[in-house]
N, C-alpha and C. Protein backbone atom coordinates (compact mmCIF):
# COMPACT_ATOMS: atom_id res chain seq x y z
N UNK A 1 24.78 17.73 -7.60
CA UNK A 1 23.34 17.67 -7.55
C UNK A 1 22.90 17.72 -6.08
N UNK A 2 21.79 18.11 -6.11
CA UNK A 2 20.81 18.64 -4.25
C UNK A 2 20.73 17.66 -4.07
N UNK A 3 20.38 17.05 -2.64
CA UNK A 3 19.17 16.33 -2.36
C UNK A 3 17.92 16.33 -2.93
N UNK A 4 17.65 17.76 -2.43
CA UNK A 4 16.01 17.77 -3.29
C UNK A 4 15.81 17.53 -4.49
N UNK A 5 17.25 17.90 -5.20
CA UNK A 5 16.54 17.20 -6.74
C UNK A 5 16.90 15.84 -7.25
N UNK A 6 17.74 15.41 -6.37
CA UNK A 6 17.77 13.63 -6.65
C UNK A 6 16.27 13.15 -6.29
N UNK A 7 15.83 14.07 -4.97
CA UNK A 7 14.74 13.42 -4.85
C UNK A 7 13.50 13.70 -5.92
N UNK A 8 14.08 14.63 -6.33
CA UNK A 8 12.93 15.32 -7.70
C UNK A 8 12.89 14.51 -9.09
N UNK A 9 14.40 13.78 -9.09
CA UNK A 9 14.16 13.34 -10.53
C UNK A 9 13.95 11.87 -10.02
N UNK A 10 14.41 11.07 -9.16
CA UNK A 10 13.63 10.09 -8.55
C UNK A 10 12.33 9.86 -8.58
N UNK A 11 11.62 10.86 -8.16
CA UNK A 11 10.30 10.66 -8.02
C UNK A 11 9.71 11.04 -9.32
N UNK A 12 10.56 11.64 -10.30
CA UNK A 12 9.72 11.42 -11.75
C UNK A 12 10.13 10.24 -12.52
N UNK A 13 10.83 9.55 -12.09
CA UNK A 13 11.77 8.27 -12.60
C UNK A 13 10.40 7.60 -12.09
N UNK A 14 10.19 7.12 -11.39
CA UNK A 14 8.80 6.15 -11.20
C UNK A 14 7.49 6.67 -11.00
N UNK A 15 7.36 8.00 -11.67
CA UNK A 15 6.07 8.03 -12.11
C UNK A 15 5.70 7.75 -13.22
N UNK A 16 6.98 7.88 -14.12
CA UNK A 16 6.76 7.49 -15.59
C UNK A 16 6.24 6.12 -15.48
N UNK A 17 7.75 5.22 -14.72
CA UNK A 17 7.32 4.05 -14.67
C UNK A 17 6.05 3.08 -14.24
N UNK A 18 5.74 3.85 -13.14
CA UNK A 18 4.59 3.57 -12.82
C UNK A 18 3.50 3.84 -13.88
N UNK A 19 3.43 4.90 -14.61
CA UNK A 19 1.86 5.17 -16.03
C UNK A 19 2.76 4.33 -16.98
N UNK A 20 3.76 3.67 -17.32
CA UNK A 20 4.09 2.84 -18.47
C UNK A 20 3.06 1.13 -17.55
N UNK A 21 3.30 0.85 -16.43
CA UNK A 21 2.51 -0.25 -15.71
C UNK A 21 1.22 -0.24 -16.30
N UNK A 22 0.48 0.86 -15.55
CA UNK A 22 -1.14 1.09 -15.59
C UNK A 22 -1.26 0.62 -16.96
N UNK A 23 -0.72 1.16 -17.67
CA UNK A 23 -1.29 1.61 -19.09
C UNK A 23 -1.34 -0.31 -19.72
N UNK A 24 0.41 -1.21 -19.13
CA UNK A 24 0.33 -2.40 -19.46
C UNK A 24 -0.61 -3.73 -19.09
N UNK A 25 -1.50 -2.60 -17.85
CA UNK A 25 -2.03 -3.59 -17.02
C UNK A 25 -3.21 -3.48 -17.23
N UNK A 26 -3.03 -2.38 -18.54
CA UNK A 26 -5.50 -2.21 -19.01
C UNK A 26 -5.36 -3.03 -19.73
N UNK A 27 -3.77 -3.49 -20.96
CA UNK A 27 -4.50 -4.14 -22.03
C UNK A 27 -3.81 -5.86 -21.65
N UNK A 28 -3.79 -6.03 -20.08
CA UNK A 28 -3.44 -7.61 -20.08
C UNK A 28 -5.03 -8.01 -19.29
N UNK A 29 -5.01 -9.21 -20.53
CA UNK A 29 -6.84 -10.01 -20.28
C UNK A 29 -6.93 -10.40 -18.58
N UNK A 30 -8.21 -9.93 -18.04
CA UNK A 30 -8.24 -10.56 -16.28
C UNK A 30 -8.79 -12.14 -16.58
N UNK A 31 -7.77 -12.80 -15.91
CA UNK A 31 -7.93 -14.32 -15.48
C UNK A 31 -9.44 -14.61 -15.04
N UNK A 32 -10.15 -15.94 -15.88
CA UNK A 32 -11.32 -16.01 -15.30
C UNK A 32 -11.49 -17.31 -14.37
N UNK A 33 -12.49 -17.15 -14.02
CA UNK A 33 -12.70 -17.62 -13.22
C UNK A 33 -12.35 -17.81 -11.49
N UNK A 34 -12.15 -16.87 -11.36
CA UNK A 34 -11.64 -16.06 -9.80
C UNK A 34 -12.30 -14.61 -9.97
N UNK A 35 -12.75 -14.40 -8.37
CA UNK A 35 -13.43 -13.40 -7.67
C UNK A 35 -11.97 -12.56 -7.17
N UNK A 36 -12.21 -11.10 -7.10
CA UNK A 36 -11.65 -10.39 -6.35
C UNK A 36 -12.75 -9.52 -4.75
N UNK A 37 -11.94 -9.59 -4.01
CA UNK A 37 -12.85 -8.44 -3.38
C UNK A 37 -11.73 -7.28 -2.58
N UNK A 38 -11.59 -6.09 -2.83
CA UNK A 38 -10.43 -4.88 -3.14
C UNK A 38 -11.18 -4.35 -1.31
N UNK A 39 -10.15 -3.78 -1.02
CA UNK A 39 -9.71 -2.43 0.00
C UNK A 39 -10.90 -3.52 1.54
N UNK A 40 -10.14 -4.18 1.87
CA UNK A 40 -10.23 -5.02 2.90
C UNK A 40 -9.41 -4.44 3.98
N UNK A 41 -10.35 -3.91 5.09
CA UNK A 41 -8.91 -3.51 6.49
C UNK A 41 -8.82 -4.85 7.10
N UNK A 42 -7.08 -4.83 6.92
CA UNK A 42 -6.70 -5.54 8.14
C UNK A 42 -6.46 -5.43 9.55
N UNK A 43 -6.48 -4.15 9.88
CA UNK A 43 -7.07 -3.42 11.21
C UNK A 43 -7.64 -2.84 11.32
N UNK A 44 -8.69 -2.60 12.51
CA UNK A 44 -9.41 -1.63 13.19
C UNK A 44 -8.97 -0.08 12.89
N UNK A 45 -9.67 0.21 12.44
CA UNK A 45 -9.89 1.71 11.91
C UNK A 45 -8.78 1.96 10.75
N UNK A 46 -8.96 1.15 10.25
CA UNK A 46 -7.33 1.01 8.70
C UNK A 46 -7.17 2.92 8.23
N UNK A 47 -6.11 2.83 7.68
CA UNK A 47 -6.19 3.95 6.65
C UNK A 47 -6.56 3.42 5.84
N UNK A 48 -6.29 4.32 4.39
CA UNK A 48 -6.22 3.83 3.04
C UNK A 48 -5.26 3.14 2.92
N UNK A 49 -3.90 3.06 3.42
CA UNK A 49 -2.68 2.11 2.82
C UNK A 49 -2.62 1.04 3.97
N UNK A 50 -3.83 0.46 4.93
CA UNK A 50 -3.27 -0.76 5.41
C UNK A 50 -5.09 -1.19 5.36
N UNK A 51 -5.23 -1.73 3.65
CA UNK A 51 -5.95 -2.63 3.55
C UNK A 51 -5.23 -3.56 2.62
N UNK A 52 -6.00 -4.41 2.29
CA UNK A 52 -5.53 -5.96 1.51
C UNK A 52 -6.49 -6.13 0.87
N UNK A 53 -6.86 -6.73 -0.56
CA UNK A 53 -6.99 -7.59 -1.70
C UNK A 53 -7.19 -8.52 -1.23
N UNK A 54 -8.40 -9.35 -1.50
CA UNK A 54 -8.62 -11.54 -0.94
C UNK A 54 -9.17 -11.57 -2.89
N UNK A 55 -8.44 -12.73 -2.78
CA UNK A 55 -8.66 -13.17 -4.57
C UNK A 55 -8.79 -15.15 -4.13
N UNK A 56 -10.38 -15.28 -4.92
CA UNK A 56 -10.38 -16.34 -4.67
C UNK A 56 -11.08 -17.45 -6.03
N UNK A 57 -11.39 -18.66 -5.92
CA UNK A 57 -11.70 -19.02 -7.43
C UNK A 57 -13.52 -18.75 -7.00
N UNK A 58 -13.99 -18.51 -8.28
CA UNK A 58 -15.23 -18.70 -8.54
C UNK A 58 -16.36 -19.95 -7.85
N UNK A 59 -17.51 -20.00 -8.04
CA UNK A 59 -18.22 -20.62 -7.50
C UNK A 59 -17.96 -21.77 -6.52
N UNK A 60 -17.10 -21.10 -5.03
CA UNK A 60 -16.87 -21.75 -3.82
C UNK A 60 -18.08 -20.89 -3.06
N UNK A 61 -18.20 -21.75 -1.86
CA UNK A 61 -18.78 -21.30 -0.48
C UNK A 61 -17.81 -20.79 0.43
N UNK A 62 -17.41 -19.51 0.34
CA UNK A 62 -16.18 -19.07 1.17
C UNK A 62 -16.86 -18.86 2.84
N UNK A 63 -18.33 -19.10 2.98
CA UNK A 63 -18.44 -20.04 4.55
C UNK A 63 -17.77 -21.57 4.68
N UNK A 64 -17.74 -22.18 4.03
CA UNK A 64 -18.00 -23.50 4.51
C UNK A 64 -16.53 -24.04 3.54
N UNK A 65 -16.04 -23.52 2.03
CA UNK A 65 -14.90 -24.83 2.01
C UNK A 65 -13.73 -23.39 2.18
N UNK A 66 -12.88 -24.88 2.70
CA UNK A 66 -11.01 -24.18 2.79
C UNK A 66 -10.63 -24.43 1.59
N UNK A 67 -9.79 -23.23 1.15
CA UNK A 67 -9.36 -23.10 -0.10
C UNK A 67 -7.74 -22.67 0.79
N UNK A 68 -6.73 -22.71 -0.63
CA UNK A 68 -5.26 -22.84 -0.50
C UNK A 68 -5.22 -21.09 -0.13
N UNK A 69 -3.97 -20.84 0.09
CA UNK A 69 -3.96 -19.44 0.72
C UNK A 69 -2.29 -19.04 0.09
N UNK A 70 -3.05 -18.04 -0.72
CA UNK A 70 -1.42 -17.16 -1.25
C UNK A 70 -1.87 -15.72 -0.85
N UNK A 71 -0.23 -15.76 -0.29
CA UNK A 71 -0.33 -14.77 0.03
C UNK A 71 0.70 -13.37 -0.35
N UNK A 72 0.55 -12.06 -1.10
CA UNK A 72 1.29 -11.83 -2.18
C UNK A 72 1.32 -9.61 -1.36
N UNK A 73 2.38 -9.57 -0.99
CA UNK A 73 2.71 -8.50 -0.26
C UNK A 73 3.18 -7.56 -1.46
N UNK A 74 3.00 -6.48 -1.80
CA UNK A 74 3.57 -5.62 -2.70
C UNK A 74 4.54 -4.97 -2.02
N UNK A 75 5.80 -5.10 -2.31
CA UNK A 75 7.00 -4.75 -1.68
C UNK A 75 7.50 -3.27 -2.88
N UNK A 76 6.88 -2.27 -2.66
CA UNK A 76 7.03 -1.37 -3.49
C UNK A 76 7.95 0.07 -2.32
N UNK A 77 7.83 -0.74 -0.82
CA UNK A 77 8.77 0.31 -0.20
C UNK A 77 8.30 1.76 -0.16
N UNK A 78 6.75 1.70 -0.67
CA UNK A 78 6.05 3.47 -0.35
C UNK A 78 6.54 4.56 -1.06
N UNK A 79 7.25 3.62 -2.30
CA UNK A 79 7.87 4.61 -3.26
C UNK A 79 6.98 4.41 -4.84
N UNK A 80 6.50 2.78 -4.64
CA UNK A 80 6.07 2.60 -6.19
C UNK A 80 4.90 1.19 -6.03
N UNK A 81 3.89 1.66 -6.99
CA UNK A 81 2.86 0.81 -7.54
C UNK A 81 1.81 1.01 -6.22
N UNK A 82 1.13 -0.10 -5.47
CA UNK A 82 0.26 -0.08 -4.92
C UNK A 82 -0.45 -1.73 -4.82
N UNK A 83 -1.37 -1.96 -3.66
CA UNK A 83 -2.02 -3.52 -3.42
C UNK A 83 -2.60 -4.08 -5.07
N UNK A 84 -2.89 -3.37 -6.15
CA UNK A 84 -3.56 -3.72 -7.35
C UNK A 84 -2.48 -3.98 -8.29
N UNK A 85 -1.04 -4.14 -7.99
CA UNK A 85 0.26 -4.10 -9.07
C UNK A 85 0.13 -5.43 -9.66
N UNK A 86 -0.23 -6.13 -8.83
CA UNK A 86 -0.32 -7.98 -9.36
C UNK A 86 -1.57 -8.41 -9.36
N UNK A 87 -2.79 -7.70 -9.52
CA UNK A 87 -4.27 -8.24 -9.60
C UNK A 87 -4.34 -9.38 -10.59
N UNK A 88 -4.02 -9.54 -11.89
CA UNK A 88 -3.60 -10.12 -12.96
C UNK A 88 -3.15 -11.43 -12.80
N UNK A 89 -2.01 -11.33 -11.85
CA UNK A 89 -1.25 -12.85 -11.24
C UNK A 89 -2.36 -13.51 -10.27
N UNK A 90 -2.77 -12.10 -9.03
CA UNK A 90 -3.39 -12.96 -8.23
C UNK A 90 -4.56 -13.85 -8.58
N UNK A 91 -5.43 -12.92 -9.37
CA UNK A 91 -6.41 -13.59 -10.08
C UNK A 91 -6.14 -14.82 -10.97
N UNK A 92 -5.37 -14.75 -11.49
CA UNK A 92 -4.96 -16.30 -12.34
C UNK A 92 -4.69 -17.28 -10.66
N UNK A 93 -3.88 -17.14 -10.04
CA UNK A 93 -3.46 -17.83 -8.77
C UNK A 93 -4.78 -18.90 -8.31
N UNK A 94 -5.84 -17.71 -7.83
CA UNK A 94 -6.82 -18.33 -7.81
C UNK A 94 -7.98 -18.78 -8.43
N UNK A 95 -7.68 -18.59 -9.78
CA UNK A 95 -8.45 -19.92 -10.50
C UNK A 95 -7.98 -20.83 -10.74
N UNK A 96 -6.75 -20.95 -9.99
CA UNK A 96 -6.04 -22.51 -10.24
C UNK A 96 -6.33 -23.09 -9.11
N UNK A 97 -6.95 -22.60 -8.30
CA UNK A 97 -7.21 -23.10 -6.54
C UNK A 97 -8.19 -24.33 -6.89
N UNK A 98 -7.73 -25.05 -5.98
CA UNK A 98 -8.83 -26.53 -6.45
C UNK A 98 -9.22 -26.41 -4.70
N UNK A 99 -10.63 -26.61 -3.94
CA UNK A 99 -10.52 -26.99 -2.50
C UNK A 99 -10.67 -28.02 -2.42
């Protein structure tokens, strides 16, 4: 077998996997009571792939109280999923946040 086509059937090996995700992740219920707010740069002039996700619980003053801080890196290696793979977890995470 090529290179190119290890890399060919590789990269259809986790695309499947990846639309079997999506598809598991429309019909799992979103955790209530936690806020999301999506595509946050963490640097000055970000691309698209260096923003971040902040997930926090519901009716806080995110001026004024400190809330607990998780912090949840998608280690997908630029091969698979994306910052939204664990929205589900994070969001439950922080409706368990007490400040």
């Amino acid at each position: 077998m090529t290179d190119e086509r290890f890399v060919e059937q590789l990269t259809q090996h986790w695309q499947r996997v990846a639309k079997r995700d999506r598809q598991r992740e429309l019909t799992q219920p979103k955790p209530l009571g936690a806020l999301v707010q999506t595509d946050r740069p963490y640097i000055a002039q970000a691309s698209p792939l260096q923003k971040l996700n902040l997930y926090f619980p519901k009716n806080v003053n995110l001026n004024t109280e400190k809330l607990p801080t998780i912090i949840d890196i998608h280690g997908g290696g630029w091969m698979y999923g994306d910052c939204h793979l664990n929205d589900s977890y994070c969001l439950f995470l922080a409706s368990q946040a007490m400040p």
